[in-house]
C-alpha atoms as a PDB file:
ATOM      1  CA  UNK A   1     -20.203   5.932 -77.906  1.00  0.00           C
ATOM      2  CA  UNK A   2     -21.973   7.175 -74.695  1.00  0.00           C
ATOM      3  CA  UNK A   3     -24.061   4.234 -74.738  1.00  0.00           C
ATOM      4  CA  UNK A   4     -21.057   1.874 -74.593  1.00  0.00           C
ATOM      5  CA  UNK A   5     -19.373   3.593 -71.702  1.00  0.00           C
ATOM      6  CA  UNK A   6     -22.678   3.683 -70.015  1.00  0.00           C
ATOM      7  CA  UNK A   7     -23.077  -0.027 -70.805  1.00  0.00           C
ATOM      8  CA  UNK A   8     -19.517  -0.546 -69.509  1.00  0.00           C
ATOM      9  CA  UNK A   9     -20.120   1.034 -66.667  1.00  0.00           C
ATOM     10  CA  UNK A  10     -23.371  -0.992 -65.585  1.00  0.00           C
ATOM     11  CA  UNK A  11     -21.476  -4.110 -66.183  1.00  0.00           C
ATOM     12  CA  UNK A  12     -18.613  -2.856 -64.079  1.00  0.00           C
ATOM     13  CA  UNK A  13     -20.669  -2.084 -61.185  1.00  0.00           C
ATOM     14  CA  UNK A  14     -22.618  -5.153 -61.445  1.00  0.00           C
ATOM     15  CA  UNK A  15     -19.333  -6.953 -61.173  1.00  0.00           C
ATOM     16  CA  UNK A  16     -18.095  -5.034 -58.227  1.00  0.00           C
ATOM     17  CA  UNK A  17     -21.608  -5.860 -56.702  1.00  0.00           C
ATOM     18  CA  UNK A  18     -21.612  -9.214 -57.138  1.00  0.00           C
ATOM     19  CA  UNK A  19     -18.033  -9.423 -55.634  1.00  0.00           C
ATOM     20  CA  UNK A  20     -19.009  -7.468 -52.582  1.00  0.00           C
ATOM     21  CA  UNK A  21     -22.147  -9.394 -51.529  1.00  0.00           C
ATOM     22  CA  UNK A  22     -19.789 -12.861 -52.034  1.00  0.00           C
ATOM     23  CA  UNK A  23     -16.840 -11.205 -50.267  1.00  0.00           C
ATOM     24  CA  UNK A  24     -19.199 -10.272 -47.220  1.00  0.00           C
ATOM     25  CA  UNK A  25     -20.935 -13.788 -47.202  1.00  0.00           C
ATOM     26  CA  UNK A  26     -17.298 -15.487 -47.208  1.00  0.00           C
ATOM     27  CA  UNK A  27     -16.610 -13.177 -43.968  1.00  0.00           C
ATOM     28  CA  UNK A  28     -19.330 -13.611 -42.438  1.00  0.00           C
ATOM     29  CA  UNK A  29     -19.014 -17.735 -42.715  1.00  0.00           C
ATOM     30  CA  UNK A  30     -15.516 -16.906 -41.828  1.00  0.00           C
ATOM     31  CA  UNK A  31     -17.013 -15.115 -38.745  1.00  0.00           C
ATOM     32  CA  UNK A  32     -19.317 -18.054 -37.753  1.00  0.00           C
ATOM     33  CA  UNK A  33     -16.630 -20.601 -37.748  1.00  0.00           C
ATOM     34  CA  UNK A  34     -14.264 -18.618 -35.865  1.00  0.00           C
ATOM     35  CA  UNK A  35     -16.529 -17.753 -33.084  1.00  0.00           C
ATOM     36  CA  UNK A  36     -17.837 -21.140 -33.116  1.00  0.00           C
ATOM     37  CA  UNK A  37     -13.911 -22.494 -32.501  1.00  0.00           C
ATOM     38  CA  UNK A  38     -12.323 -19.218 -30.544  1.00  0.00           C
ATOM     39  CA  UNK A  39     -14.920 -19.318 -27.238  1.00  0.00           C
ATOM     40  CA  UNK A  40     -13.298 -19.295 -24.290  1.00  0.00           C
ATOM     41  CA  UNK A  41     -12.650 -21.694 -21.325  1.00  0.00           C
ATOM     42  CA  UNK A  42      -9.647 -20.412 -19.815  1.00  0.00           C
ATOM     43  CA  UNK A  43      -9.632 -17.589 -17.491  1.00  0.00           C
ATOM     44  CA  UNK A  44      -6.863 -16.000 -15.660  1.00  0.00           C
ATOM     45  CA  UNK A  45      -7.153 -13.334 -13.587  1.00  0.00           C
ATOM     46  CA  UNK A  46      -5.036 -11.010 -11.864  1.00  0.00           C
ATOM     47  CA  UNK A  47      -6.426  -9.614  -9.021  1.00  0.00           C
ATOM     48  CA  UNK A  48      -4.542  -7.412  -5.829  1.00  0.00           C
ATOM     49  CA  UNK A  49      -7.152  -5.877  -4.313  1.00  0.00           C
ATOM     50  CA  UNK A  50      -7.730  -7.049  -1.146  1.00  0.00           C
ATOM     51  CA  UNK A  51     -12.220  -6.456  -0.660  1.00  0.00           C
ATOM     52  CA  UNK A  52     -12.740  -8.278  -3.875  1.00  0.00           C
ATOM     53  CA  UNK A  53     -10.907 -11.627  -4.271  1.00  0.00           C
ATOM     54  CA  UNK A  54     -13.960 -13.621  -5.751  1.00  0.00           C
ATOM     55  CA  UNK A  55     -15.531 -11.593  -8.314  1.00  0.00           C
ATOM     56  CA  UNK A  56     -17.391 -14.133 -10.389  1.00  0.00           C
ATOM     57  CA  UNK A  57     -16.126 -13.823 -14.177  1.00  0.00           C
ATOM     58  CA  UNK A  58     -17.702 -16.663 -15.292  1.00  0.00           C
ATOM     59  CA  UNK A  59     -21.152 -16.711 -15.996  1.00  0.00           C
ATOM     60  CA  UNK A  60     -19.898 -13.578 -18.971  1.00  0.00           C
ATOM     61  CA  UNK A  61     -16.853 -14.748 -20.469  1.00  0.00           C
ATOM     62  CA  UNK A  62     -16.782 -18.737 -20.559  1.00  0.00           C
ATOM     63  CA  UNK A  63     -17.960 -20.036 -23.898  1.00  0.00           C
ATOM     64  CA  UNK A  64     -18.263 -16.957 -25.270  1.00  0.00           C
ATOM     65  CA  UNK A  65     -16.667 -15.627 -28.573  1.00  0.00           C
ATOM     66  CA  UNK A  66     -13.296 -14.325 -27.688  1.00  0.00           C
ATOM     67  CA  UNK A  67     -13.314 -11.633 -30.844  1.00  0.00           C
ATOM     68  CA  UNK A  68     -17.000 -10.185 -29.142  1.00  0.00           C
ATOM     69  CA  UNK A  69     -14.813  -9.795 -25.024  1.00  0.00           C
ATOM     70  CA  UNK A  70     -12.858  -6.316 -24.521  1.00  0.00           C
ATOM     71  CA  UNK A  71     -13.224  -4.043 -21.951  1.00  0.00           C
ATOM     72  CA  UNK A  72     -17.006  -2.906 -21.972  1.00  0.00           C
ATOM     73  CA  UNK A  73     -17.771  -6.710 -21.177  1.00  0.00           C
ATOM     74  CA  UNK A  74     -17.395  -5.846 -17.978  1.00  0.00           C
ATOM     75  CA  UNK A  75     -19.542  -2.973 -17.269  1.00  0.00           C
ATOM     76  CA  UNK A  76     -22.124  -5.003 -14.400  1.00  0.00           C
ATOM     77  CA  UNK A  77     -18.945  -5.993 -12.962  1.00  0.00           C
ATOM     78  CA  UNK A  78     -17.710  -2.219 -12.543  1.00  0.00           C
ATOM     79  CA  UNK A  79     -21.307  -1.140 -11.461  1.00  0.00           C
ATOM     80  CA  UNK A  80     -21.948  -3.639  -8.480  1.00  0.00           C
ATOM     81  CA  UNK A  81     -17.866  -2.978  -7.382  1.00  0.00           C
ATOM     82  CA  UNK A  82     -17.362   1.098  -7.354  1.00  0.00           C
ATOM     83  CA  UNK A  83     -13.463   0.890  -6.898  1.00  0.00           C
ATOM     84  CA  UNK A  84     -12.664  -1.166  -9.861  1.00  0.00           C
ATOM     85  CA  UNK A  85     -11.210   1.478 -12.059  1.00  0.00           C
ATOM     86  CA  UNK A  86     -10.778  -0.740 -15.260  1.00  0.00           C
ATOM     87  CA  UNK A  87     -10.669  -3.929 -16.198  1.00  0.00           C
ATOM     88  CA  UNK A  88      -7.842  -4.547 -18.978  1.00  0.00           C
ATOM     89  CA  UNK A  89      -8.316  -7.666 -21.600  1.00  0.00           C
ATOM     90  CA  UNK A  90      -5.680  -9.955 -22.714  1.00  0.00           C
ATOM     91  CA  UNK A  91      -6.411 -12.277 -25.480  1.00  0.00           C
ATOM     92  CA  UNK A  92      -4.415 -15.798 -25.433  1.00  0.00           C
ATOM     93  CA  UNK A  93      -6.032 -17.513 -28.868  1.00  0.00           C
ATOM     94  CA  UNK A  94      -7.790 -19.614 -28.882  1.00  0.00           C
ATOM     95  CA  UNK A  95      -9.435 -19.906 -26.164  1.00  0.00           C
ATOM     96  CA  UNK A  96      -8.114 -17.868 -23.007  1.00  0.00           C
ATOM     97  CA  UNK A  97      -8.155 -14.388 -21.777  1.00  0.00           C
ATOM     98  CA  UNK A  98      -6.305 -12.870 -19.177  1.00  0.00           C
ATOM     99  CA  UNK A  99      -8.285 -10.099 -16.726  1.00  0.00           C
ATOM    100  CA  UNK A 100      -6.044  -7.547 -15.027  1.00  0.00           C
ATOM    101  CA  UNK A 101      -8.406  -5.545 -12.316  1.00  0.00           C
ATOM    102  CA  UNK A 102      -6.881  -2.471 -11.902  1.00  0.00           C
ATOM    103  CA  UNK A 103      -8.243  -0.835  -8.321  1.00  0.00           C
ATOM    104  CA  UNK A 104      -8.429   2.795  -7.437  1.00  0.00           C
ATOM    105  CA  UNK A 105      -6.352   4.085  -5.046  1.00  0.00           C
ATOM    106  CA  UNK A 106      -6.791   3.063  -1.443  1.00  0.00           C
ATOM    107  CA  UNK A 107      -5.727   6.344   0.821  1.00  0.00           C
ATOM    108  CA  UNK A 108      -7.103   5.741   3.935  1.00  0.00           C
ATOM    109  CA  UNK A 109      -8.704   3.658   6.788  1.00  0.00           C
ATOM    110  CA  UNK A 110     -12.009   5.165   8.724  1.00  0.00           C
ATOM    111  CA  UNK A 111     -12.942   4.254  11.856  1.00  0.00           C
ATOM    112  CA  UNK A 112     -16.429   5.603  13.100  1.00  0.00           C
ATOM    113  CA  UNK A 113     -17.003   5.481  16.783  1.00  0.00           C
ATOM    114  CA  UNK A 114     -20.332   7.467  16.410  1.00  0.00           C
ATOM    115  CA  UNK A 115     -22.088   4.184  16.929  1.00  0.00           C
ATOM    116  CA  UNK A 116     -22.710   1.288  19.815  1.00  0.00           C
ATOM    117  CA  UNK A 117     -20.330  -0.828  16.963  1.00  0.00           C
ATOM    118  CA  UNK A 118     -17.557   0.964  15.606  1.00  0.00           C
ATOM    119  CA  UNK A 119     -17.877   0.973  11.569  1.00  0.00           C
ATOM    120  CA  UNK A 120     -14.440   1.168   9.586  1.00  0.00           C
ATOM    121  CA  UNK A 121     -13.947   1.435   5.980  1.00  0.00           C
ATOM    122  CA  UNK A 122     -11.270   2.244   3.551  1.00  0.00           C
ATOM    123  CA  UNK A 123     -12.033   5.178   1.078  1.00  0.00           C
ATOM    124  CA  UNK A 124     -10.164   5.257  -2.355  1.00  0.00           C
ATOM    125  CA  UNK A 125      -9.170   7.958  -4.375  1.00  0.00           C
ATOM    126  CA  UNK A 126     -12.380   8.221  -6.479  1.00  0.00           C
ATOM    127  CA  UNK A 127     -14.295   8.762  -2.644  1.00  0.00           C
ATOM    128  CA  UNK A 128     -15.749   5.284  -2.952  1.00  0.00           C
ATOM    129  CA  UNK A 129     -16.204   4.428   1.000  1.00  0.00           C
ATOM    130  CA  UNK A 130     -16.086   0.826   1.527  1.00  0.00           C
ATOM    131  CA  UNK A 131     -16.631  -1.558   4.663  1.00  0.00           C
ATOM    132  CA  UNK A 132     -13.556  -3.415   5.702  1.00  0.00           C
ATOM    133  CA  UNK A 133     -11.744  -5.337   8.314  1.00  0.00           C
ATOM    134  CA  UNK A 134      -8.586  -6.459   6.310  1.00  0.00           C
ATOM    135  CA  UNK A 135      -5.054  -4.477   7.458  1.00  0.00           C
ATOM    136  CA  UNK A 136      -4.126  -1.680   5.116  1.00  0.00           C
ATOM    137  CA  UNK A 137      -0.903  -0.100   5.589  1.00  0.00           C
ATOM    138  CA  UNK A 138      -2.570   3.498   5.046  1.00  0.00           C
ATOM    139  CA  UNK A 139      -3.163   6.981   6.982  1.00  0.00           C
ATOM    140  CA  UNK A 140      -5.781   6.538   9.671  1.00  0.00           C
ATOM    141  CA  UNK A 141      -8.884   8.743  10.571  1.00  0.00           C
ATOM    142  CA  UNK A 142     -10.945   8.126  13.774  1.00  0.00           C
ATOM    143  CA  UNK A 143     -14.593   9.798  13.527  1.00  0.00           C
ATOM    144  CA  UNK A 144     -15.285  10.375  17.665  1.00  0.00           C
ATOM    145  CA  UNK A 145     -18.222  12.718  17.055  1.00  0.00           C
ATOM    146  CA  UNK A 146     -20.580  14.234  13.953  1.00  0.00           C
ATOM    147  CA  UNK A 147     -22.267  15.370  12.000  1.00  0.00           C
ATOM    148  CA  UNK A 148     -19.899  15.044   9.162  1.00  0.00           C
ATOM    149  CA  UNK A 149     -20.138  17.971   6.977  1.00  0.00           C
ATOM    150  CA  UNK A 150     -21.012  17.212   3.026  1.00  0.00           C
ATOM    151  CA  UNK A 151     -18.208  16.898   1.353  1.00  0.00           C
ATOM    152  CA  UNK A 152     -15.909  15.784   3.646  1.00  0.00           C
ATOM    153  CA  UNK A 153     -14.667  12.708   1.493  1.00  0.00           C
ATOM    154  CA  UNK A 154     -13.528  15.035  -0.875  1.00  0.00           C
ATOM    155  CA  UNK A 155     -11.939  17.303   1.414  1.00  0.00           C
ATOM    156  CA  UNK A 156     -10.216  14.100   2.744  1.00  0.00           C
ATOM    157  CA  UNK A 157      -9.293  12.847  -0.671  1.00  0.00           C
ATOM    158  CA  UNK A 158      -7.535  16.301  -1.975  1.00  0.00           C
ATOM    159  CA  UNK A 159      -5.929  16.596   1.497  1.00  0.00           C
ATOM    160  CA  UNK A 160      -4.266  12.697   1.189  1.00  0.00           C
ATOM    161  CA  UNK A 161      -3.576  13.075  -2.896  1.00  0.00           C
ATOM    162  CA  UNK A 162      -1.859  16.549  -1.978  1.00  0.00           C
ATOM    163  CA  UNK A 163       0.319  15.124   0.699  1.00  0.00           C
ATOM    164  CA  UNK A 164       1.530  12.198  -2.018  1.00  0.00           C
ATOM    165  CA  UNK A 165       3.470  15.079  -3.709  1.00  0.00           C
ATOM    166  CA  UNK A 166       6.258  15.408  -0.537  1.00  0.00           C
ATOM    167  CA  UNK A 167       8.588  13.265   0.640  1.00  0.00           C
ATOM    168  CA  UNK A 168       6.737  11.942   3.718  1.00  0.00           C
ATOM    169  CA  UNK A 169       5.736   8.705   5.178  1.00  0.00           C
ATOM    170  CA  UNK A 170       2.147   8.607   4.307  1.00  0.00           C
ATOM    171  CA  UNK A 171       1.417   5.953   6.724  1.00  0.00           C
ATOM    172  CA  UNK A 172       2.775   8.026   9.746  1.00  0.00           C
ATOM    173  CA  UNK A 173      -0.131  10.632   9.356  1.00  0.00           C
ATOM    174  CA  UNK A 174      -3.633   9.975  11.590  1.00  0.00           C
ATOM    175  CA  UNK A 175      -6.195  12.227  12.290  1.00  0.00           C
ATOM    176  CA  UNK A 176      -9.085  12.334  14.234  1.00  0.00           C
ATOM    177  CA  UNK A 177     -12.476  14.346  13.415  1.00  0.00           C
ATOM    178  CA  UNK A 178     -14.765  15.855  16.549  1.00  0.00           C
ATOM    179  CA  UNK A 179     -17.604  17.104  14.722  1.00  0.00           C
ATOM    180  CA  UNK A 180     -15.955  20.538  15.047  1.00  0.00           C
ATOM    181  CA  UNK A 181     -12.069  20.519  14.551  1.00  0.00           C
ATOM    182  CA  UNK A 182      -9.423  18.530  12.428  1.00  0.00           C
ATOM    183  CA  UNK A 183      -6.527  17.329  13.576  1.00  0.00           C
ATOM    184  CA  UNK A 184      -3.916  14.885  13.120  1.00  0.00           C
ATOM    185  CA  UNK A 185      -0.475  13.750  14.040  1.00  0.00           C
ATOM    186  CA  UNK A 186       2.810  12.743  11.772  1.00  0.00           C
ATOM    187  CA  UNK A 187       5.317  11.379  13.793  1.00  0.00           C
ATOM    188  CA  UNK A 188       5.898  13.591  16.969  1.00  0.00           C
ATOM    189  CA  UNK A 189       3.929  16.999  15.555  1.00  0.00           C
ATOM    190  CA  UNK A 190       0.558  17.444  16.203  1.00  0.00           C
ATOM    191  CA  UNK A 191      -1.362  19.242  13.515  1.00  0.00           C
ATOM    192  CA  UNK A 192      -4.395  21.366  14.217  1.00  0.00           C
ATOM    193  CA  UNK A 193      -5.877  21.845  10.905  1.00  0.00           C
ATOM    194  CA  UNK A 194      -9.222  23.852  12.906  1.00  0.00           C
ATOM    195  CA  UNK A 195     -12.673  23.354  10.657  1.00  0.00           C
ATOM    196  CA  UNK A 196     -12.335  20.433   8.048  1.00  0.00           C
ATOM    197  CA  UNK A 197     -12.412  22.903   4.546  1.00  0.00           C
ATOM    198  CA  UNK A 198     -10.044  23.897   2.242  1.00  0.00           C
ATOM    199  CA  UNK A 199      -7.553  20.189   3.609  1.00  0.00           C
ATOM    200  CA  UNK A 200      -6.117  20.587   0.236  1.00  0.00           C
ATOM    201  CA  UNK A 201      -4.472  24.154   0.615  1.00  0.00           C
ATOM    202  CA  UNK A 202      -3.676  23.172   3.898  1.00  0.00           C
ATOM    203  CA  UNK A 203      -2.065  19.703   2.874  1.00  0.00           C
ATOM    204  CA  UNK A 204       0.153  21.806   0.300  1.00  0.00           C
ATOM    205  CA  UNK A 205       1.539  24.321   2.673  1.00  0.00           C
ATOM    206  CA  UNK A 206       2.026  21.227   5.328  1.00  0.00           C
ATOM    207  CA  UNK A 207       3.808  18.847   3.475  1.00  0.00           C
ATOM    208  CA  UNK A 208       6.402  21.641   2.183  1.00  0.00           C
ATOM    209  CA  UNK A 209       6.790  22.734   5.978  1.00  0.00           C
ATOM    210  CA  UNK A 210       7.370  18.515   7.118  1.00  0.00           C
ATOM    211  CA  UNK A 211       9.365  18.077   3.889  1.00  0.00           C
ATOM    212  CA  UNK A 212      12.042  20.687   4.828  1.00  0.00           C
ATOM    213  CA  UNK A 213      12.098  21.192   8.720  1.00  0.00           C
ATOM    214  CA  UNK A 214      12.177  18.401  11.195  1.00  0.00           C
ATOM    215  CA  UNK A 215       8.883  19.505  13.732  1.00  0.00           C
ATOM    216  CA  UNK A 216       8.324  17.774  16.576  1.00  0.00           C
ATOM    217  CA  UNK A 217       5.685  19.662  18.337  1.00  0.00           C
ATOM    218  CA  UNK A 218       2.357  21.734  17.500  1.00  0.00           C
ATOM    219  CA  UNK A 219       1.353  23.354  14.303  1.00  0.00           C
ATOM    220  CA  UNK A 220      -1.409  25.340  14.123  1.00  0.00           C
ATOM    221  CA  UNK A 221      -3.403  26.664  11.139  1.00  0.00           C
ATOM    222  CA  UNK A 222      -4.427  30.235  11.418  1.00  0.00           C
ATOM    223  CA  UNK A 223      -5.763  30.368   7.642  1.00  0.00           C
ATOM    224  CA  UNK A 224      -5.402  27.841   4.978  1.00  0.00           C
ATOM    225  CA  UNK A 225      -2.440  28.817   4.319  1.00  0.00           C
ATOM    226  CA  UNK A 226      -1.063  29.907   7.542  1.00  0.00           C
ATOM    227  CA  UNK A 227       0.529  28.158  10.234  1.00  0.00           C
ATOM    228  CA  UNK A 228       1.975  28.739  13.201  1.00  0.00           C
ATOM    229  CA  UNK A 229       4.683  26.127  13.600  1.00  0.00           C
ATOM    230  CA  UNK A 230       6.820  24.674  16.763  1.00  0.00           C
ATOM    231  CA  UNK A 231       9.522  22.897  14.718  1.00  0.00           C
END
């Protein structure tokens, strides 16, 4: 009796063997012939950013297997451009895909007047500093002296993210950097923020004083969270 349910057994897996490997060979054909007829030769892309209008998406997606493109196609192209955040993948079968580049942030434009030829850039929200002559509707910063202490992109970065939480005009705020002291303008106060550290706690207790009184002359920080205020 054991030997017949052993024997049944053997016979059953042999079966469900058999009909595995033949299963997998009829997917893999399957496979083949898809990939051979879904390869792509349509690409549309959608693209705001205003640095990177020609990114070349060609030489990794056309005539390739649609099924094999997703996101992580696209790592080179996210490596050689630092303020590409992601790159989203929409699939049109057979044959075309649609590439949404999403940017980070832009918060502000840098001009450097340290040198014989003024540098600006733009720096994003992920402190990714790039070079840039193209009109940004942004908060400025003009650099008139240095050294620039380490860290100050981030400082600059938690200051302008902080800010975004009031109701202010973003775009009315510029500053200008020394090498010593910090200070900026929005709209007809001046703002002496003294040593660039700790612009976030400064930015927080700032854009609740702007939000709710109407200042139209100096403010002075005394501590990071101090001000003295003419409004």
């Amino acid at each position: 009796m054991e030997n017949k349910y052993s024997q049944q057994e053997q016979v059953s897996l042999k079966s469900f063997s058999v009909f595995s490997f033949l299963l997998l060979i009829i997917l893999n054909i399957g496979f083949i012939i898809n990939s051979s007829f879904f390869r792509v030769d349509q690409i549309e892309i959608n693209n705001n950013s205003k640095l990177f209008q020609s990114i070349d998406f060609s030489n990794i997606v056309l005539n390739q297997s649609i099924w094999l493109i997703d996101s992580d196609t696209f790592t080179s192209i996210k490596m050689n451009y630092p303020t590409v955040d992601r790159i989203s993948v929409i699939k049109e079968y057979p044959n075309k895909i649609i590439l949404n580049i999403i940017e980070y942030e832009e918060l502000i434009v840098i001009t450097d007047l340290r040198n014989s030829i003024p540098l600006r850039t733009v720096l994003f929200k992920n402190m990714s500093e790039v070079k840039s002559d193209q009109k940004f509707e942004l908060a400025t910063l003009t650099i008139s002296n240095g050294p620039v202490p380490p860290g100050f992109n981030g400082e600059l970065v938690s200051m302008l993210m902080t800010l975004k939480n009031y109701n202010l005009t973003s775009t009315s705020f510029s500053f200008i950097y020394n090498g010593n002291s910090f200070t900026g303008t929005y709209k007809n106060a001046f703002i002496n923020f003294g040593p660039p550290i700790d612009l976030g706690i400064k930015a927080a207790a700032l854009g609740s004083l702007l939000e709710n009184a109407d200042c139209s002359g100096d403010i002075r920080f005394i501590t990071s969270e101090d001000i003295i205020a003419d409004c």
